[in-house]
C-alpha atoms as a PDB file:
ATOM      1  CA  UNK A   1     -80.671  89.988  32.919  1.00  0.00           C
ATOM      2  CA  UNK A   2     -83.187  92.558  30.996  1.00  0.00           C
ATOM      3  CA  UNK A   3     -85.981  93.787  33.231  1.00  0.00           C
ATOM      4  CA  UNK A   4     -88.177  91.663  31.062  1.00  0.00           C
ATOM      5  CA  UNK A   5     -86.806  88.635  31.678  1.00  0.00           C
ATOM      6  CA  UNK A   6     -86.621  89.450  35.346  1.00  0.00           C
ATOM      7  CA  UNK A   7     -90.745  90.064  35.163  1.00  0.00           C
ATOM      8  CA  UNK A   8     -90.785  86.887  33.068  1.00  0.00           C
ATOM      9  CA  UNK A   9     -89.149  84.889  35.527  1.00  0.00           C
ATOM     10  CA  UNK A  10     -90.971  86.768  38.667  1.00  0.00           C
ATOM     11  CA  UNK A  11     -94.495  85.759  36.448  1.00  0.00           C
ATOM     12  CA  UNK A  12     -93.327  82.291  36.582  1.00  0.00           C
ATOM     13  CA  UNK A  13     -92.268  81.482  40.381  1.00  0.00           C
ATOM     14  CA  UNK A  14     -95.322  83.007  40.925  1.00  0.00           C
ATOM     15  CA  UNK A  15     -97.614  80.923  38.939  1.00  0.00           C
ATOM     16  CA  UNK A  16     -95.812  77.627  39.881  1.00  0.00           C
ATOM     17  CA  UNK A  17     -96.211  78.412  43.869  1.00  0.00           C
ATOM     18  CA  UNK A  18     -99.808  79.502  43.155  1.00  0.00           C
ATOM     19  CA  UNK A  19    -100.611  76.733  40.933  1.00  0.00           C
ATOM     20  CA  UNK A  20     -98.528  74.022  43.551  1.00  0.00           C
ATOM     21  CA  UNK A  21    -100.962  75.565  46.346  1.00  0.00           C
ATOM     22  CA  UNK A  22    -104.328  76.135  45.155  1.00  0.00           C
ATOM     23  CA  UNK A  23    -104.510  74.374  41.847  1.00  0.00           C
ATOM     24  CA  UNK A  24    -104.634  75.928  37.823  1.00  0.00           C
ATOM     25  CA  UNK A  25    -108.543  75.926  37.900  1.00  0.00           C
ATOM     26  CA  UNK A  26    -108.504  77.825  41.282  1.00  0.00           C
ATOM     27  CA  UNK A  27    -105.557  80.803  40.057  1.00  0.00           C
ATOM     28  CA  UNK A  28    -106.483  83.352  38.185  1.00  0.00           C
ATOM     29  CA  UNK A  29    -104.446  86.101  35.935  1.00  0.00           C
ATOM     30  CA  UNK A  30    -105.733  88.739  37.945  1.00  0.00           C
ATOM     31  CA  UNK A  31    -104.186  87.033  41.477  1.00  0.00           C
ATOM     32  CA  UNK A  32    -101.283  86.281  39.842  1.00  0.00           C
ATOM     33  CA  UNK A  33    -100.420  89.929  38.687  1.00  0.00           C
ATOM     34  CA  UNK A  34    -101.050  90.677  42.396  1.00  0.00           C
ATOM     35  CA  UNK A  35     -99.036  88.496  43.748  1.00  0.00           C
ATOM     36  CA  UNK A  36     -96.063  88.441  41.689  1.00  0.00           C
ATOM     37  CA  UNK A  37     -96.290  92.816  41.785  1.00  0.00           C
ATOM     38  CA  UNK A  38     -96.846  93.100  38.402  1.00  0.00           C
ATOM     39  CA  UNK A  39     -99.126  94.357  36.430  1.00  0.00           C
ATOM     40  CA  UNK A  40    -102.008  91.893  34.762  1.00  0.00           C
ATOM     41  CA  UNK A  41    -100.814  93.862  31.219  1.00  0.00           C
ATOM     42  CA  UNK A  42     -97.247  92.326  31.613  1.00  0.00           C
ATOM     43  CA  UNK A  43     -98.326  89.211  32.818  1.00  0.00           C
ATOM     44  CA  UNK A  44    -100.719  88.796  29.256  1.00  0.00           C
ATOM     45  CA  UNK A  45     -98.001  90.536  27.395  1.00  0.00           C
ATOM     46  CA  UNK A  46     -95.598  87.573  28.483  1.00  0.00           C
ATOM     47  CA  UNK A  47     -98.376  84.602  28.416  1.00  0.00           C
ATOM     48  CA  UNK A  48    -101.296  84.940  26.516  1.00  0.00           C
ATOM     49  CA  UNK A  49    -103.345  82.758  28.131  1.00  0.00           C
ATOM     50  CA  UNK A  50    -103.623  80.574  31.387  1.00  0.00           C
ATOM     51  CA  UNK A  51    -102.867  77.620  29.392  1.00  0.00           C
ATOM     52  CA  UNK A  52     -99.747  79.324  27.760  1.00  0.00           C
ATOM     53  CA  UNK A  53     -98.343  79.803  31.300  1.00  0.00           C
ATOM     54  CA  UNK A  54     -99.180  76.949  32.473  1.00  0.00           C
ATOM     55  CA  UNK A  55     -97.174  74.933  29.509  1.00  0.00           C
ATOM     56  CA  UNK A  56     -93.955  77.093  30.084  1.00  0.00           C
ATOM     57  CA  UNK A  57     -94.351  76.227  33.957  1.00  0.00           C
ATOM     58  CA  UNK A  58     -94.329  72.726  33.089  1.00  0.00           C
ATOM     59  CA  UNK A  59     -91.619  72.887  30.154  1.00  0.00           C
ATOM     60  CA  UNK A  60     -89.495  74.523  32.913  1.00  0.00           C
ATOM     61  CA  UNK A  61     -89.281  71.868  35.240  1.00  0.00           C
ATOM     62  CA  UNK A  62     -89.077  69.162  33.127  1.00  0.00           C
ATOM     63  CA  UNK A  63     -86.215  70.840  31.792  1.00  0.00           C
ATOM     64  CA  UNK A  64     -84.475  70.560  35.528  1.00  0.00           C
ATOM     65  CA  UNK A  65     -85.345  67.093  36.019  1.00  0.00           C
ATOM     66  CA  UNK A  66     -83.739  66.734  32.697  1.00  0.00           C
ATOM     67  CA  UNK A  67     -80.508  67.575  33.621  1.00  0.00           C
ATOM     68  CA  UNK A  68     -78.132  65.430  35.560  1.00  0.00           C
ATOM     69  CA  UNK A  69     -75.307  62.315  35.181  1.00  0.00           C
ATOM     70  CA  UNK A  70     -76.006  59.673  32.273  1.00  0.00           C
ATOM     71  CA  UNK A  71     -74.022  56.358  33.418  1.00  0.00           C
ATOM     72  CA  UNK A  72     -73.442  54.037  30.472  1.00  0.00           C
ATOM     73  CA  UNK A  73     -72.437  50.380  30.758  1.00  0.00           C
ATOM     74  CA  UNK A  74     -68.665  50.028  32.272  1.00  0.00           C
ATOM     75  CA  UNK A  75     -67.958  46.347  32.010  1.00  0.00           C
ATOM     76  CA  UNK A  76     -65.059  46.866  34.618  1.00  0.00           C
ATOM     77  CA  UNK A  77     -67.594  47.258  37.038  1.00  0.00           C
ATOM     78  CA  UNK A  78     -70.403  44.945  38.096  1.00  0.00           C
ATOM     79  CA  UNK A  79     -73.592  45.563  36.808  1.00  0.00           C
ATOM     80  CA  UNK A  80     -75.334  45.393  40.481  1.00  0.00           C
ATOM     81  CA  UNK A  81     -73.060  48.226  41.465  1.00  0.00           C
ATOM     82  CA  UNK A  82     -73.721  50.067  38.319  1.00  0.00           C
ATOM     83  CA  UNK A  83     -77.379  49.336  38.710  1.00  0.00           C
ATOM     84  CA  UNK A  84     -77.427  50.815  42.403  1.00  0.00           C
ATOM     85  CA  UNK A  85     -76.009  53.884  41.175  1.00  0.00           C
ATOM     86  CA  UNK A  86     -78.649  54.579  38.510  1.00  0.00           C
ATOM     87  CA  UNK A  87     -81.421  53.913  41.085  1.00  0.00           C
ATOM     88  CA  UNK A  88     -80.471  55.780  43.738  1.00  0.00           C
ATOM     89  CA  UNK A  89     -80.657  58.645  41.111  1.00  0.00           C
ATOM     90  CA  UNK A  90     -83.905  57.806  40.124  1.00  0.00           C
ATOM     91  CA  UNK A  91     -85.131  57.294  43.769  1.00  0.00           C
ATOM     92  CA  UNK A  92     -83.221  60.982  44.868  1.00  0.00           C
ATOM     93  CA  UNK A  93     -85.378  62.632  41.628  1.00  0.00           C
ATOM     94  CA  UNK A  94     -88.576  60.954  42.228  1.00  0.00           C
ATOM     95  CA  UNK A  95     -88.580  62.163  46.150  1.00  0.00           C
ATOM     96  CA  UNK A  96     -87.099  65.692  44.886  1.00  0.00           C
ATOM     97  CA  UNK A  97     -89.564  68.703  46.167  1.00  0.00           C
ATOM     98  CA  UNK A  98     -89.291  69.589  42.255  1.00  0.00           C
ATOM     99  CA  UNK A  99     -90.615  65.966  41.218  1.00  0.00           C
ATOM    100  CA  UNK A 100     -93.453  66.101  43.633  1.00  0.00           C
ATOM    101  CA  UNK A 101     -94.136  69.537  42.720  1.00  0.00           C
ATOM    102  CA  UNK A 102     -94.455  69.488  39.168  1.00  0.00           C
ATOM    103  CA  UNK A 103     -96.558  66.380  39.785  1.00  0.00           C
ATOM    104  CA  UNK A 104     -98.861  67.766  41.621  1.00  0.00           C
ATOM    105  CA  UNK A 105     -99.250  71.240  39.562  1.00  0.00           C
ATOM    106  CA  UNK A 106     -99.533  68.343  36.751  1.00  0.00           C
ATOM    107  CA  UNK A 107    -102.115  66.083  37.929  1.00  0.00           C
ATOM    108  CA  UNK A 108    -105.602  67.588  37.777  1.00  0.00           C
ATOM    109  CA  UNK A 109    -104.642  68.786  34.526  1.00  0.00           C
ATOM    110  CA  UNK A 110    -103.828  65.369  32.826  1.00  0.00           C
ATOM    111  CA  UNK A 111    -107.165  64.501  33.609  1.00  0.00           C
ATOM    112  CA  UNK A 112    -108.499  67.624  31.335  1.00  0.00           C
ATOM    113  CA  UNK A 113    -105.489  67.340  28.890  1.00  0.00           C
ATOM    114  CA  UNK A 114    -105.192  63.517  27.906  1.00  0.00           C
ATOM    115  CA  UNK A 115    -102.227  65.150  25.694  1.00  0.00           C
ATOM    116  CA  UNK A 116    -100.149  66.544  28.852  1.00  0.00           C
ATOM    117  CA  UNK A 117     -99.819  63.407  30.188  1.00  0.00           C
ATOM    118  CA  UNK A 118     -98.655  61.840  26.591  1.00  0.00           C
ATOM    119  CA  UNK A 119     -96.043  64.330  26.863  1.00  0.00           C
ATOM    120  CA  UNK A 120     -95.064  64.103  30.539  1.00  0.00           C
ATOM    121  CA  UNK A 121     -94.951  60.513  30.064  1.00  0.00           C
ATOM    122  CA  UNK A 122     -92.607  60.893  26.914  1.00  0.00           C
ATOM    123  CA  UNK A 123     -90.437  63.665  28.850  1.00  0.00           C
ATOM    124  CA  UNK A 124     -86.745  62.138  28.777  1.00  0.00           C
ATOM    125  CA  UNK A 125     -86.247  62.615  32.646  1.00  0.00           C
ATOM    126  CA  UNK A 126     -83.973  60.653  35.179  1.00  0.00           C
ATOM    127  CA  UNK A 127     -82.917  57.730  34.020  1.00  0.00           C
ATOM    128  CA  UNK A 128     -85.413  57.251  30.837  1.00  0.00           C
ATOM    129  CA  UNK A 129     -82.478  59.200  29.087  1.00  0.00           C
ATOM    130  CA  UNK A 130     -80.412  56.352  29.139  1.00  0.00           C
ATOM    131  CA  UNK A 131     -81.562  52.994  30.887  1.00  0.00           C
ATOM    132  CA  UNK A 132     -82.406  51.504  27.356  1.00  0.00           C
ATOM    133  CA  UNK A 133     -79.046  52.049  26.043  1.00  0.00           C
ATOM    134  CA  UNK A 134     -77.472  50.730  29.498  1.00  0.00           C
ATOM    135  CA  UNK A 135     -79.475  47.745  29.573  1.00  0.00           C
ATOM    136  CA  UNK A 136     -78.697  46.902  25.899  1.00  0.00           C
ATOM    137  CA  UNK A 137     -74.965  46.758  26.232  1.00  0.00           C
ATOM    138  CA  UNK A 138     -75.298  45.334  29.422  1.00  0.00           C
ATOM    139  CA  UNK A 139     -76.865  42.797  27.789  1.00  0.00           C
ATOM    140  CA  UNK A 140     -74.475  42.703  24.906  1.00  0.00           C
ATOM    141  CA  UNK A 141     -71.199  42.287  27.548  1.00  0.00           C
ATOM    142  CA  UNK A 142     -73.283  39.410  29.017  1.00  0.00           C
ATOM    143  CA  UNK A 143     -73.484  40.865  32.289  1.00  0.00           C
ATOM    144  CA  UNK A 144     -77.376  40.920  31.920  1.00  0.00           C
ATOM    145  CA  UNK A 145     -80.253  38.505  29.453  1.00  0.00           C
ATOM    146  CA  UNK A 146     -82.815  41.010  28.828  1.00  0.00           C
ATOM    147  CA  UNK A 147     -85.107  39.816  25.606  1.00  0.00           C
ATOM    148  CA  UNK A 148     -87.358  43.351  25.802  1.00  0.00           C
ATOM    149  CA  UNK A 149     -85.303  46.045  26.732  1.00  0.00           C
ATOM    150  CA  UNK A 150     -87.897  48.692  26.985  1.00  0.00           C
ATOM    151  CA  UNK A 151     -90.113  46.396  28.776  1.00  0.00           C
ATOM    152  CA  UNK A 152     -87.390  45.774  31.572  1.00  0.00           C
ATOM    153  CA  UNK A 153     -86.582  49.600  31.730  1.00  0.00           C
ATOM    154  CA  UNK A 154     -90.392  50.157  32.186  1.00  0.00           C
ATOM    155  CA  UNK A 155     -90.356  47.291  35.352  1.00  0.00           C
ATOM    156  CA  UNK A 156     -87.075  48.811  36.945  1.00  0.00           C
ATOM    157  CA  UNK A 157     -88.480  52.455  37.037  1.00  0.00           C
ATOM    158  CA  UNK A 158     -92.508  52.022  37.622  1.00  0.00           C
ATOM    159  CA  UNK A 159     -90.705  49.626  40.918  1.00  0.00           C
ATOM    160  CA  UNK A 160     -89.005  52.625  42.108  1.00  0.00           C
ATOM    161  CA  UNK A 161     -91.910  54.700  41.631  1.00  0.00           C
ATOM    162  CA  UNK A 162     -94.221  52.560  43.192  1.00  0.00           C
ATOM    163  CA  UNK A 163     -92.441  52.813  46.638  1.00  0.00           C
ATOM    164  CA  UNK A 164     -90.486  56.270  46.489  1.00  0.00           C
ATOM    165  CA  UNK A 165     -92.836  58.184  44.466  1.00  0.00           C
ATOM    166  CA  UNK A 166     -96.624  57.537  44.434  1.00  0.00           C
ATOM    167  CA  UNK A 167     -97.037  57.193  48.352  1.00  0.00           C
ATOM    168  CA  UNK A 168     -95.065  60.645  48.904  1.00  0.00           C
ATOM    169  CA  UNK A 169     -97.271  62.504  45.594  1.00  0.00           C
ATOM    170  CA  UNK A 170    -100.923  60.911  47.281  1.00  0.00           C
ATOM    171  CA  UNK A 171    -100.010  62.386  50.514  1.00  0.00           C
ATOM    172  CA  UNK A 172    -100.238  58.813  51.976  1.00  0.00           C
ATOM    173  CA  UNK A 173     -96.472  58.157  52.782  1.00  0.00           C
ATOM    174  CA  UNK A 174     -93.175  60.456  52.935  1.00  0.00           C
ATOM    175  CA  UNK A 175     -90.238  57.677  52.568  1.00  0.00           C
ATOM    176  CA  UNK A 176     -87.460  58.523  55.079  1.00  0.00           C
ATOM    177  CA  UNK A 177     -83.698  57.835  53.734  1.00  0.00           C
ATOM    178  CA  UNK A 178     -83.899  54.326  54.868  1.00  0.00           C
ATOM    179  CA  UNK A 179     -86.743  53.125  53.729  1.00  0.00           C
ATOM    180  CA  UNK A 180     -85.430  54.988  50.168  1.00  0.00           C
ATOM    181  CA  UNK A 181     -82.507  52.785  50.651  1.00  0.00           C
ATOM    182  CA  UNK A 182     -83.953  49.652  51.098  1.00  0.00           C
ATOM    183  CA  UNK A 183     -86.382  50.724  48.138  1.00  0.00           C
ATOM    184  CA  UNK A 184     -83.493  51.416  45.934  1.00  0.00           C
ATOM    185  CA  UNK A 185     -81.388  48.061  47.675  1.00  0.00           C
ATOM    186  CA  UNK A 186     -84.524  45.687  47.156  1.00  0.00           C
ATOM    187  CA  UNK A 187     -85.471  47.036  43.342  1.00  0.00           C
ATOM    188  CA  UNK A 188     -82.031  46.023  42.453  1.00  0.00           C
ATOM    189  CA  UNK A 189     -82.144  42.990  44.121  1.00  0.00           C
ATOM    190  CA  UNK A 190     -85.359  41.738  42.334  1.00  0.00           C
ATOM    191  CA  UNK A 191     -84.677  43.293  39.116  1.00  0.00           C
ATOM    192  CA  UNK A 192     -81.091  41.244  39.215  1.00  0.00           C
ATOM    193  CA  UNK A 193     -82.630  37.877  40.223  1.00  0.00           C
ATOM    194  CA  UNK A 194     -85.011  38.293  37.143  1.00  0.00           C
ATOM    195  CA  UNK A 195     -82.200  39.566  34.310  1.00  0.00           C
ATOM    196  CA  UNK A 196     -78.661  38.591  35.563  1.00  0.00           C
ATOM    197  CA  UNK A 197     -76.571  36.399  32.984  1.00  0.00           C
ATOM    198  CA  UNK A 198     -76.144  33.222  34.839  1.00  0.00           C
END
């Protein structure tokens, strides 16, 4: 790795601790040369402006919560096993420390940028990649009846987020692994008794 790249990447573990901590509004340029021993010259040489940083910060961890398994309908298998698998994914993102951190970082600034939040919301991460297409040839094996597939992928993953997610970004509840079980266990459950083929 170039020297460069190294400052580039020093710039940015920087920002994103600083900006996880104190907030965007609350960091500025001038700290952040400081603490990540650089110079404020390099820092503007690599990001222009706050808001230039701030976007790569972001970019960058969507792009991890991007990655991971994509499970497509296996009609050998039953679709409540299947199902379990894909939320207990979901649930083991949402309660990641890199979830909860790039939600946080995010937050205050969705209120400022109406367009962030467009974009986070349209970011293909976790299971958004591919619960539509799962769901449709579930539904097209028979295993499932779902009339409005992206209306059922919306209720399976805003019910995981509700209990694994929201409590633990508020600072009101941290889910242990049980109650993330029975989160993941239950969501199935009630997602099944409203979809299953009969």
């Amino acid at each position: 790795m170039k020297l460069s790249d190294k400052k580039r990447l020093q710039i940015l573990d920087t920002a994103e601790d600083l900006f996880h901590r104190q907030g965007v509004e609350h960091t500025s340029m001038d700290q952040l040369a400081i603490e990540a021993n650089v110079s404020k010259r390099t820092v503007y040489n690599h990001f222009a402006t706050k808001e230039v940083l701030f976007k790569a910060i972001t970019d960058r961890m969507i792009t991890r919560l991007t990655e991971g398994r994509s499970l497509q309908f296996d009609p050998s298998q039953t679709v409540a096993e299947q199902l379990q698998k894909i939320a207990e994914d979901e649930v083991a993102m949402l309660s990641s420390d890199t979830f909860l951190r790039m939600a946080r970082i995010a937050m205050l600034q969705m209120l400022k940028e109406p367009e962030l939040a467009q974009t986070m919301n349209n970011s293909p991460m976790g299971c958004k990649r591919y619960l539509e297409a799962f769901l449709t040839d579930a539904t097209s094996a028979g295993a499932l009846k779902v009339d409005d597939v992206e209306f059922a992928s919306h209720q399976f993953i805003y019910h995981l987020k509700a209990f694994a997610f929201y409590p633990a970004l508020f600072g009101l509840h941290q889910p242990s692994a049980d109650e993330l079980k029975k989160i993941v266990s239950e969501s199935v459950k009630m997602f099944l008794a409203r979809y299953q083929a009969k």
